[in-house]
N, C-alpha and C. Protein backbone atom coordinates (compact mmCIF):
# COMPACT_ATOMS: atom_id res chain seq x y z
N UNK A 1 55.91 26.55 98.96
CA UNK A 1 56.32 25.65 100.02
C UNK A 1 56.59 24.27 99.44
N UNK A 2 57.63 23.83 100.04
CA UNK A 2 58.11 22.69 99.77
C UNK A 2 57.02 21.36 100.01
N UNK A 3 56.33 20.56 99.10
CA UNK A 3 55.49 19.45 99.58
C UNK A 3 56.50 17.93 99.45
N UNK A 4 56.98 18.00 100.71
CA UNK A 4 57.47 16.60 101.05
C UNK A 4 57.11 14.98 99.96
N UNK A 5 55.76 15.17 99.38
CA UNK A 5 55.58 14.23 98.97
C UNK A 5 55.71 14.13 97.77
N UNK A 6 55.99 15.61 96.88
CA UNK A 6 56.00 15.06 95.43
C UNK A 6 54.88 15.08 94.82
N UNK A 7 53.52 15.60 95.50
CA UNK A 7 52.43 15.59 94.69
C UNK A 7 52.11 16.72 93.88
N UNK A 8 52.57 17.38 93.99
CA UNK A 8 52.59 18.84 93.12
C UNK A 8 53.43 18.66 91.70
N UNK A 9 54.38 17.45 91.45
CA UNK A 9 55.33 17.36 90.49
C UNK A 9 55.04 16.26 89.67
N UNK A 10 54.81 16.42 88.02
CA UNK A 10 54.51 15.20 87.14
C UNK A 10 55.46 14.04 87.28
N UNK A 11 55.22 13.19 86.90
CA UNK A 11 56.52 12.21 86.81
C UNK A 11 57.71 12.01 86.31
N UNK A 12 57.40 13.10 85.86
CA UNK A 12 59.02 13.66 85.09
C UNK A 12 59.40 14.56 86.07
N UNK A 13 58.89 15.25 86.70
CA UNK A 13 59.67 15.95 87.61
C UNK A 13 59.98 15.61 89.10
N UNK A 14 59.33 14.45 89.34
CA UNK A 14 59.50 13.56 90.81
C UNK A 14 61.33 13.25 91.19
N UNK A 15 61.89 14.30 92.47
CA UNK A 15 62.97 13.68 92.72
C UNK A 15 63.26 12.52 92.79
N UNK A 16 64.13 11.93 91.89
CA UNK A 16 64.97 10.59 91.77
C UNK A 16 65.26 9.87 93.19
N UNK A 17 65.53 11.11 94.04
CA UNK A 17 66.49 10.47 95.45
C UNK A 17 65.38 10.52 96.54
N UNK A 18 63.85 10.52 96.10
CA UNK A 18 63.20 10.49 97.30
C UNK A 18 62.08 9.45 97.05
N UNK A 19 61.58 9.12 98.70
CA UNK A 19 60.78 8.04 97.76
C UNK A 19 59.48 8.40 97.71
N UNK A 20 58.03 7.72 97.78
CA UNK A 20 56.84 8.07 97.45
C UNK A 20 56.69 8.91 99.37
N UNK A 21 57.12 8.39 100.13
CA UNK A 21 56.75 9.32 101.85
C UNK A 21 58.19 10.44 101.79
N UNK A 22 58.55 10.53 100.60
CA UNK A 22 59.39 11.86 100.62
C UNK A 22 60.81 11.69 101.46
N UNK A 23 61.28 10.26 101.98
CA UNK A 23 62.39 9.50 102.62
C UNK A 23 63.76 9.54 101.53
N UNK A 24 64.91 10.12 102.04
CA UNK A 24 66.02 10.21 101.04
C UNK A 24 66.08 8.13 100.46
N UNK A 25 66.52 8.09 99.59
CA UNK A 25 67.35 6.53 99.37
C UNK A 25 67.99 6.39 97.90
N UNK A 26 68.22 5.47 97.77
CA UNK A 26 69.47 5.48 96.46
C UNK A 26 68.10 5.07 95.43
N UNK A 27 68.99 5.50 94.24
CA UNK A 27 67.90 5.56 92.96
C UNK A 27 68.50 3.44 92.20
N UNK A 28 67.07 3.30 92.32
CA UNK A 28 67.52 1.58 91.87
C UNK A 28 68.06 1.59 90.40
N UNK A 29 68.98 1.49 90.46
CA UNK A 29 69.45 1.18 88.82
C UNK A 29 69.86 -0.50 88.46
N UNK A 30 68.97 -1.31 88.99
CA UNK A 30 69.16 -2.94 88.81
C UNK A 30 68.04 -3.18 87.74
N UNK A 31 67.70 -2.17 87.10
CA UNK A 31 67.09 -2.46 85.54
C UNK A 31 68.16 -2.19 84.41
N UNK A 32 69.11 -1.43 84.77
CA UNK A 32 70.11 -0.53 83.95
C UNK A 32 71.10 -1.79 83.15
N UNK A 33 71.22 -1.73 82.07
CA UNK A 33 72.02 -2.63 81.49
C UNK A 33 73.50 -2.26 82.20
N UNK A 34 74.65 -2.87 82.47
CA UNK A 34 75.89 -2.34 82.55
C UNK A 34 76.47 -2.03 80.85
N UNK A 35 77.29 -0.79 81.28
CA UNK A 35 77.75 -0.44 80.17
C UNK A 35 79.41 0.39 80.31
N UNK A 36 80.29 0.37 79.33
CA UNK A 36 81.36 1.31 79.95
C UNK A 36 80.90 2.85 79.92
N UNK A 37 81.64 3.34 80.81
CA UNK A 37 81.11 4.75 81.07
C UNK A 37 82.79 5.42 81.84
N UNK A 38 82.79 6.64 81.59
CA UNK A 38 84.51 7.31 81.40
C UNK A 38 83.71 8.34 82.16
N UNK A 39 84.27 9.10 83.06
CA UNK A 39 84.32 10.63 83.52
C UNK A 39 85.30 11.26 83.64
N UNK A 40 85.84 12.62 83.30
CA UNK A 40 87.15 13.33 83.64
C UNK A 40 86.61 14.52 84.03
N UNK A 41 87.61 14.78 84.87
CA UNK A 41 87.32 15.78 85.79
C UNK A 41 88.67 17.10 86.14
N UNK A 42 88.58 18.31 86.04
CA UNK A 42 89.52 18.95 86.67
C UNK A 42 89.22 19.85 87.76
N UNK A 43 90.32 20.35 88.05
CA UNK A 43 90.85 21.43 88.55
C UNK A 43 91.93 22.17 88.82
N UNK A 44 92.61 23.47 89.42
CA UNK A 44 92.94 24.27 89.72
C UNK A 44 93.49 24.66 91.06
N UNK A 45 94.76 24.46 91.42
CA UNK A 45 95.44 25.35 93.11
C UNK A 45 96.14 26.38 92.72
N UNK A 46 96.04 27.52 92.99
CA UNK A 46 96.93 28.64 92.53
C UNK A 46 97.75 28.80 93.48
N UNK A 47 99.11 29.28 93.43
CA UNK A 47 99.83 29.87 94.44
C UNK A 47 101.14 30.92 94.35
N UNK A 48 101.86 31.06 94.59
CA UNK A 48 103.11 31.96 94.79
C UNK A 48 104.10 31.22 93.77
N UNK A 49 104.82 31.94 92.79
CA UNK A 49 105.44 30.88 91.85
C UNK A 49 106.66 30.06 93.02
N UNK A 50 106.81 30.63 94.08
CA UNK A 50 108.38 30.22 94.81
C UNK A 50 107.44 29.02 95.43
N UNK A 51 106.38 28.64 95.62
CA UNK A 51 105.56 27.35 96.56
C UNK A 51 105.42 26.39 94.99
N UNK A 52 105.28 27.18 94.06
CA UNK A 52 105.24 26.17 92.77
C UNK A 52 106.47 25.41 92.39
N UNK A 53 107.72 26.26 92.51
CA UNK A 53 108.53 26.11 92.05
C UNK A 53 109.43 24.81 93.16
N UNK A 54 108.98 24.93 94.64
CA UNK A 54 109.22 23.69 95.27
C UNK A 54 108.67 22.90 95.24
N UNK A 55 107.58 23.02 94.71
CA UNK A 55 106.61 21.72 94.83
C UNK A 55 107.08 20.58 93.71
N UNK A 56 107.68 21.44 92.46
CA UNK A 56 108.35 20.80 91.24
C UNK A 56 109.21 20.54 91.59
N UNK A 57 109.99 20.70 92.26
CA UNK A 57 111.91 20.58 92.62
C UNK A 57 111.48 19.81 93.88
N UNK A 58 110.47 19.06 94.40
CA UNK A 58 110.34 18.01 95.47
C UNK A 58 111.17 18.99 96.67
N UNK A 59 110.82 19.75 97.02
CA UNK A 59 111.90 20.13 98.27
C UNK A 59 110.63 20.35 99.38
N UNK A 60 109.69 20.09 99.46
CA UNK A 60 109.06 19.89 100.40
C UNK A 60 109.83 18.99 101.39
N UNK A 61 109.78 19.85 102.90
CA UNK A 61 109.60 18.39 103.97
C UNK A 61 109.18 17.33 104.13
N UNK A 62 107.93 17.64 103.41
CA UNK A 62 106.44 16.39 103.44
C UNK A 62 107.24 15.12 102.94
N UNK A 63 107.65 15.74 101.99
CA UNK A 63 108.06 14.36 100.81
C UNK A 63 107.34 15.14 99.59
N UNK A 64 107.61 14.13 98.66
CA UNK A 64 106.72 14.08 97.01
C UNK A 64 105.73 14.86 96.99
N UNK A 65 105.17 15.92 96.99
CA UNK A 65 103.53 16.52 97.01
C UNK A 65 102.78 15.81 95.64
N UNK A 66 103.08 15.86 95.02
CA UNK A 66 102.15 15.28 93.37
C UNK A 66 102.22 13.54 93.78
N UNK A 67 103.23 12.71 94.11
CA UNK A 67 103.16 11.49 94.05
C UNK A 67 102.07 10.86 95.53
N UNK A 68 101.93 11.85 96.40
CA UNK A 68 101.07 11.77 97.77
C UNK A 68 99.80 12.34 97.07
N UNK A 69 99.31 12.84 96.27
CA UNK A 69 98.03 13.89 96.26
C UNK A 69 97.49 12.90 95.03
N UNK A 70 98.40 12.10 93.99
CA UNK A 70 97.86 11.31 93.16
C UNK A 70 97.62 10.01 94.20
N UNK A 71 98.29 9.21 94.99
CA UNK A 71 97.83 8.29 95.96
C UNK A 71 96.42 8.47 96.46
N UNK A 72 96.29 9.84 96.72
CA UNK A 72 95.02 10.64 97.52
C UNK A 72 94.05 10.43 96.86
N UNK A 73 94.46 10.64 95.40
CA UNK A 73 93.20 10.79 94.32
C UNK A 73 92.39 9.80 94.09
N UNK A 74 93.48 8.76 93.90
CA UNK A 74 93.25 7.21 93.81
C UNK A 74 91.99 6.48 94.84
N UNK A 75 92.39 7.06 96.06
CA UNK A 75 92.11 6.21 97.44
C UNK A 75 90.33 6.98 97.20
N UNK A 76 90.14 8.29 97.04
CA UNK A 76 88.96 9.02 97.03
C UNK A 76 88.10 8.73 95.85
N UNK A 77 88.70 8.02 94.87
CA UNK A 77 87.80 7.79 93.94
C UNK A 77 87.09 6.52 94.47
N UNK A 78 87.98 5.55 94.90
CA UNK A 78 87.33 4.29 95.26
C UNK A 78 86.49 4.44 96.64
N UNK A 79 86.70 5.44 97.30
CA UNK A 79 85.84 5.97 98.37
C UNK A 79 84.79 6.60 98.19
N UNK A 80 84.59 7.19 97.30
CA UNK A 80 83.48 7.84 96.90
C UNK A 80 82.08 7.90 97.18
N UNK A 81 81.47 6.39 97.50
CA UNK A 81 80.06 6.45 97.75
C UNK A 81 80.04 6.03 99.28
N UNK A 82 81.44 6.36 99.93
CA UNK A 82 81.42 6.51 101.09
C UNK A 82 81.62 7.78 102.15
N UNK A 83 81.64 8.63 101.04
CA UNK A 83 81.75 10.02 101.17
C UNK A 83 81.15 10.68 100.75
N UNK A 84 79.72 10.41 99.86
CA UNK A 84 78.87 11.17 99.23
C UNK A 84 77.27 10.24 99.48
N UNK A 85 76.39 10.91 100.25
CA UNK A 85 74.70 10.45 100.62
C UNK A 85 74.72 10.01 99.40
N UNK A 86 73.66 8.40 99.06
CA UNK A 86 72.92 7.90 98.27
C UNK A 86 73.73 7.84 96.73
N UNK A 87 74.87 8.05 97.08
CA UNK A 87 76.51 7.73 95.39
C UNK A 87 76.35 6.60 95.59
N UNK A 88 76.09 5.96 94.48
CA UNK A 88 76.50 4.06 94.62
C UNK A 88 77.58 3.95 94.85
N UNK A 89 78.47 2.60 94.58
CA UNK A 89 79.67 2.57 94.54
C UNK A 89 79.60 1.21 93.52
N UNK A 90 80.74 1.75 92.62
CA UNK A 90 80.71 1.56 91.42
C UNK A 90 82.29 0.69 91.18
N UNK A 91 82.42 -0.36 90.32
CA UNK A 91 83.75 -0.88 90.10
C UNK A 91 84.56 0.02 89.30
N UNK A 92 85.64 0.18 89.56
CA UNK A 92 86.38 0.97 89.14
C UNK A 92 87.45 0.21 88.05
N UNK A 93 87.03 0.22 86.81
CA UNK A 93 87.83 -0.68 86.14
C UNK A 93 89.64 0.07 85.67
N UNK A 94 89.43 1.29 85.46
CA UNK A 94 90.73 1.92 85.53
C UNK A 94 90.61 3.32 85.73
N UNK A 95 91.84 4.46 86.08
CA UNK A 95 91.98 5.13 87.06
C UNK A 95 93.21 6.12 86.41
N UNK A 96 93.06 7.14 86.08
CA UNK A 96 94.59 7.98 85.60
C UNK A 96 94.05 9.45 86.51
N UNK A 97 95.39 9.72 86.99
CA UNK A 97 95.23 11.25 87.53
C UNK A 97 96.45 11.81 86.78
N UNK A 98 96.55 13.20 86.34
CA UNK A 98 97.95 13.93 85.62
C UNK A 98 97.71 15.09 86.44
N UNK A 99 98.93 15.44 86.60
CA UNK A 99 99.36 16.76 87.04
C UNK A 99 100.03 17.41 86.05
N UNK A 100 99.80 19.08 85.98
CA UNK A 100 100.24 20.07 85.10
C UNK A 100 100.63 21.27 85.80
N UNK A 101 101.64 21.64 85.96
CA UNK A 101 102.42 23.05 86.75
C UNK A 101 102.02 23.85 85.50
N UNK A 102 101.57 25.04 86.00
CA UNK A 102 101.28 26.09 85.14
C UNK A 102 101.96 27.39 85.76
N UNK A 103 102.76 27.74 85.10
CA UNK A 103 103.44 29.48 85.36
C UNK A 103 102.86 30.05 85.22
N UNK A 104 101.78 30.29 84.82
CA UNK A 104 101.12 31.83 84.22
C UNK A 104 99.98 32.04 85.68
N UNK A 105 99.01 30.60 85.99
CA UNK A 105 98.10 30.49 87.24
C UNK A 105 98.97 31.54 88.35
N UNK A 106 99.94 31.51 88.89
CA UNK A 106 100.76 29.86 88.72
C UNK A 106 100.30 29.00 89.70
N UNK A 107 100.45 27.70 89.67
CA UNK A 107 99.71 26.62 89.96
C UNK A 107 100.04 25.42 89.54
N UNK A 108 99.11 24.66 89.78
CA UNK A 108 99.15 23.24 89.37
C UNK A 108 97.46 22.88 88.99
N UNK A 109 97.66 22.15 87.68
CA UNK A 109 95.99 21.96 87.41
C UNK A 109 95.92 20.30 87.48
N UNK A 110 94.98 19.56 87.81
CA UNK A 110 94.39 17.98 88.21
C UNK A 110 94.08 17.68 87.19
N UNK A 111 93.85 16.65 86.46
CA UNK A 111 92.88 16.06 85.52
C UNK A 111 92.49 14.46 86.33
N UNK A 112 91.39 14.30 86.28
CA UNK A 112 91.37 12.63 86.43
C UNK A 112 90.38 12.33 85.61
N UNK A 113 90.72 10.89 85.52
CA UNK A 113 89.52 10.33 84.78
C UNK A 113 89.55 8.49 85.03
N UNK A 114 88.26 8.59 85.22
CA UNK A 114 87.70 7.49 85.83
C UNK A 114 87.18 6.51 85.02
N UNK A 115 87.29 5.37 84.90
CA UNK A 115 86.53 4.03 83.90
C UNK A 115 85.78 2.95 84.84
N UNK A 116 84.50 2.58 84.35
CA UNK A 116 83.65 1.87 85.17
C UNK A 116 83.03 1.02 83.91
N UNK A 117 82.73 -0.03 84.24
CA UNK A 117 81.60 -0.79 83.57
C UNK A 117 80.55 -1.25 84.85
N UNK A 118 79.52 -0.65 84.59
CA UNK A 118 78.64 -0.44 85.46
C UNK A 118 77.15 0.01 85.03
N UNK A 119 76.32 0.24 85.85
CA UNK A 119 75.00 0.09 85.60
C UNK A 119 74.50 1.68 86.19
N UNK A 120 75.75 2.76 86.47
CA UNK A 120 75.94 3.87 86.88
C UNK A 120 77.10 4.60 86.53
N UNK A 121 76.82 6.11 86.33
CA UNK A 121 78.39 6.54 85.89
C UNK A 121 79.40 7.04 87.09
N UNK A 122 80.57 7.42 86.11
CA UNK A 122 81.62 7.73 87.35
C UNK A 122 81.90 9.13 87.41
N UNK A 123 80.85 10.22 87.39
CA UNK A 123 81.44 11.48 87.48
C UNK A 123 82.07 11.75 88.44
N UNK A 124 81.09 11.18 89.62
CA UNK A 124 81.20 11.48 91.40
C UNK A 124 82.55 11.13 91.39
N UNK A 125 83.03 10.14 91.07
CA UNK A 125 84.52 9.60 91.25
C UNK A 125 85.30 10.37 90.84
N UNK A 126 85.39 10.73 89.62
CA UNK A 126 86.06 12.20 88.63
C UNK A 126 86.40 13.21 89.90
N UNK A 127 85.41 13.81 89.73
CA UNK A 127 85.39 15.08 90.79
C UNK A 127 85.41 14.80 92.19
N UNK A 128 85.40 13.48 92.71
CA UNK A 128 85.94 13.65 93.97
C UNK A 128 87.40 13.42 94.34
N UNK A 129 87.82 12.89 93.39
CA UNK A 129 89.34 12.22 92.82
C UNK A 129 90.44 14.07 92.47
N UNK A 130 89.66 14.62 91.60
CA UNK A 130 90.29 15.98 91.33
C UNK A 130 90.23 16.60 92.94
N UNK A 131 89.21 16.96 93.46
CA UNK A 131 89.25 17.98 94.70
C UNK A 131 89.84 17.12 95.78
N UNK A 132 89.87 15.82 96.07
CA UNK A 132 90.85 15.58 97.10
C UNK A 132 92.51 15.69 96.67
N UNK A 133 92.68 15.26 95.41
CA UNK A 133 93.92 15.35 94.95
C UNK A 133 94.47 17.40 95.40
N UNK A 134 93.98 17.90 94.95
CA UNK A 134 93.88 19.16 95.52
C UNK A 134 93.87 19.74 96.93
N UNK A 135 93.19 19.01 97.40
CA UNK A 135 93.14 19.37 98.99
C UNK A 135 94.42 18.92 99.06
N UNK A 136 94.89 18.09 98.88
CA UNK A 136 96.30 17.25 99.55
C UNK A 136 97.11 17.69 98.97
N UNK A 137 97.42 18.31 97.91
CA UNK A 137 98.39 19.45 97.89
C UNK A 137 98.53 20.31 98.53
N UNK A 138 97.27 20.99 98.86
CA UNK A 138 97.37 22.10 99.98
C UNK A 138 98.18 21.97 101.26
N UNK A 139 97.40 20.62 101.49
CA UNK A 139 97.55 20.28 103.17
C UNK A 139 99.67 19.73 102.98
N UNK A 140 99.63 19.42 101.47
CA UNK A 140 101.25 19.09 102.20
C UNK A 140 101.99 20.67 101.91
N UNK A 141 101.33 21.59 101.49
CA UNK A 141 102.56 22.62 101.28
C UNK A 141 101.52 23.97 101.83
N UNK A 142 100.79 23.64 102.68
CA UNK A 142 100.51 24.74 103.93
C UNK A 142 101.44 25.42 104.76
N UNK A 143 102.68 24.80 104.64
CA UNK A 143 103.45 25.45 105.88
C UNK A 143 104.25 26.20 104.74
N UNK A 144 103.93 26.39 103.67
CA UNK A 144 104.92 27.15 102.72
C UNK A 144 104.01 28.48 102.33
N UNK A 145 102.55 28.35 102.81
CA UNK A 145 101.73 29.28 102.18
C UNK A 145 100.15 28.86 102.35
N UNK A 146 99.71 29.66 102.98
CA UNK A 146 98.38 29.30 103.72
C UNK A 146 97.21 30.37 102.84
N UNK A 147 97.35 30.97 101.86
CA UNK A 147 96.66 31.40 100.59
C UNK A 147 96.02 30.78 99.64
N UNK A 148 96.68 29.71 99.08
CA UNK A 148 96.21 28.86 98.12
C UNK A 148 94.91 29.04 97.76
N UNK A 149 94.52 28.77 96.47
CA UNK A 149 93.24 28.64 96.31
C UNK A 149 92.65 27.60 95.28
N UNK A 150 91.74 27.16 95.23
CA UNK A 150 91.36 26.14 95.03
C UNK A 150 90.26 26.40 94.48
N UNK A 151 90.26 26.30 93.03
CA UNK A 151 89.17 26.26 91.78
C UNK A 151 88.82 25.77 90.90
N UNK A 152 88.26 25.91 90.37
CA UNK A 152 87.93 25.86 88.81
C UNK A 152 87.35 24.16 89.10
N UNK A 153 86.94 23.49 90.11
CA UNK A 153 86.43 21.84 89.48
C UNK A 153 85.11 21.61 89.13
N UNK A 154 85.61 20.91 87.97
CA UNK A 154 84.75 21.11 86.83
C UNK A 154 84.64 19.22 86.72
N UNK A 155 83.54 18.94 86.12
CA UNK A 155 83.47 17.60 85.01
C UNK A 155 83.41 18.21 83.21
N UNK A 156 84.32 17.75 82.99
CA UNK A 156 84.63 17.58 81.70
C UNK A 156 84.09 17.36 80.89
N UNK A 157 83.82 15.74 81.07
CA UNK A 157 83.11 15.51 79.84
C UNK A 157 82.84 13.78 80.59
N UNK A 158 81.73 12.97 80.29
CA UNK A 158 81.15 11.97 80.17
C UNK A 158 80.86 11.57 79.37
N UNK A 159 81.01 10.16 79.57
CA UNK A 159 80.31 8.75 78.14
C UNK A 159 79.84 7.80 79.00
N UNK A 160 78.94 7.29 78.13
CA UNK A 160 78.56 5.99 78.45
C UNK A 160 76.65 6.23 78.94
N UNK A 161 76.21 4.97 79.11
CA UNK A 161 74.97 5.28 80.35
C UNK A 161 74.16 5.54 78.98
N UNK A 162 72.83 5.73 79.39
CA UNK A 162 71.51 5.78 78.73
C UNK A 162 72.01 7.36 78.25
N UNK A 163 72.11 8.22 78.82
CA UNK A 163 72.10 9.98 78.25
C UNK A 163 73.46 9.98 77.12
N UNK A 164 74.61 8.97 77.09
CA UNK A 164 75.58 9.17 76.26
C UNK A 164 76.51 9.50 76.64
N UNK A 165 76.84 10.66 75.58
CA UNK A 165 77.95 11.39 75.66
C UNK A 165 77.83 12.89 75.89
N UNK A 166 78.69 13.72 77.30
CA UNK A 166 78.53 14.94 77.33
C UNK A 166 80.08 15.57 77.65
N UNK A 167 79.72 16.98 76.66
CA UNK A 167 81.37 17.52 77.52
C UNK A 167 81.13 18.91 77.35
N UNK A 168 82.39 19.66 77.94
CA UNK A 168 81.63 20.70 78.00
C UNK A 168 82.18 21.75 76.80
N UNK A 169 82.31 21.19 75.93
CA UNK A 169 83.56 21.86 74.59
C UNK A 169 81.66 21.34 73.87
């Protein structure tokens, strides 16, 4: 059974996000030196090569699908700890999203990657930046194909922060 308070767990194992009466709240990082810190993030929409093949040739109704879903990406990274319980929100010092059409998926794969100098990292931003960019592909080329699927998001790889450097290579 779950003990609300944490007394069953050493101090190494005490959830970060709760406090001593077991109350969710943000983890204080105003001891944390600021430091730069990078996150990249992907993913994966699979679909019908003929929904791929318009999505590249812009013949959507919508308009642009990649130049709307990178806008998207953008707007969700800087949204982030307004869309995720107890995510700080973090300065966003710079910001790249790429798109890659893949024939073989076929599909389109996300990359983003996020730059902060901060006293927290930017994975959350990464990966919320990839899966909205994604959703908003969907949502502009739904009326071409209501299958889609939506995988593979992943974090990549991280720097920066007290733990370093991680990736998944």
């Amino acid at each position: 059974m779950d003990d609300p308070n944490n007394n069953h767990l050493t101090n190494e194992k005490k959830f970060t996000h709760l406090n001593e009466a077991g109350e969710a709240r943000m983890v204080d990082v105003s001891g944390k030196q600021p430091t730069r810190r990078t996150a990249i993030a992907q993913g994966h929409i699979s679909m019908t090569p003929e929904t791929l093949s318009k999505i590249k040739n812009n013949q959507l109704s919508k308009g642009d699908v990649l130049q709307v879903a990178r806008l998207a990406a953008i707007m969700a990274a800087k949204k982030t700890s307004e869309l995720i319980p107890l995510c700080h929100h973090i300065p966003i010092a710079s910001f790249t999203v790429n798109f890659t059409s893949d024939e073989i998926i076929p599909g389109i794969a996300v990359r983003a990657e996020v730059t902060s100098v901060g006293q927290t990292g930017a994975e959350m931003e990464a990966l919320t930046a990839a899966s909205v960019a994604l959703l908003t592909v969907y949502d502009m080329a739904k009326s071409l194909e209501r299958g889609m699927v939506i995988s593979q998001v992943q974090l990549l790889s991280k720097e920066g922060g007290e733990s370093g450097a991680w990736s998944t290579k």
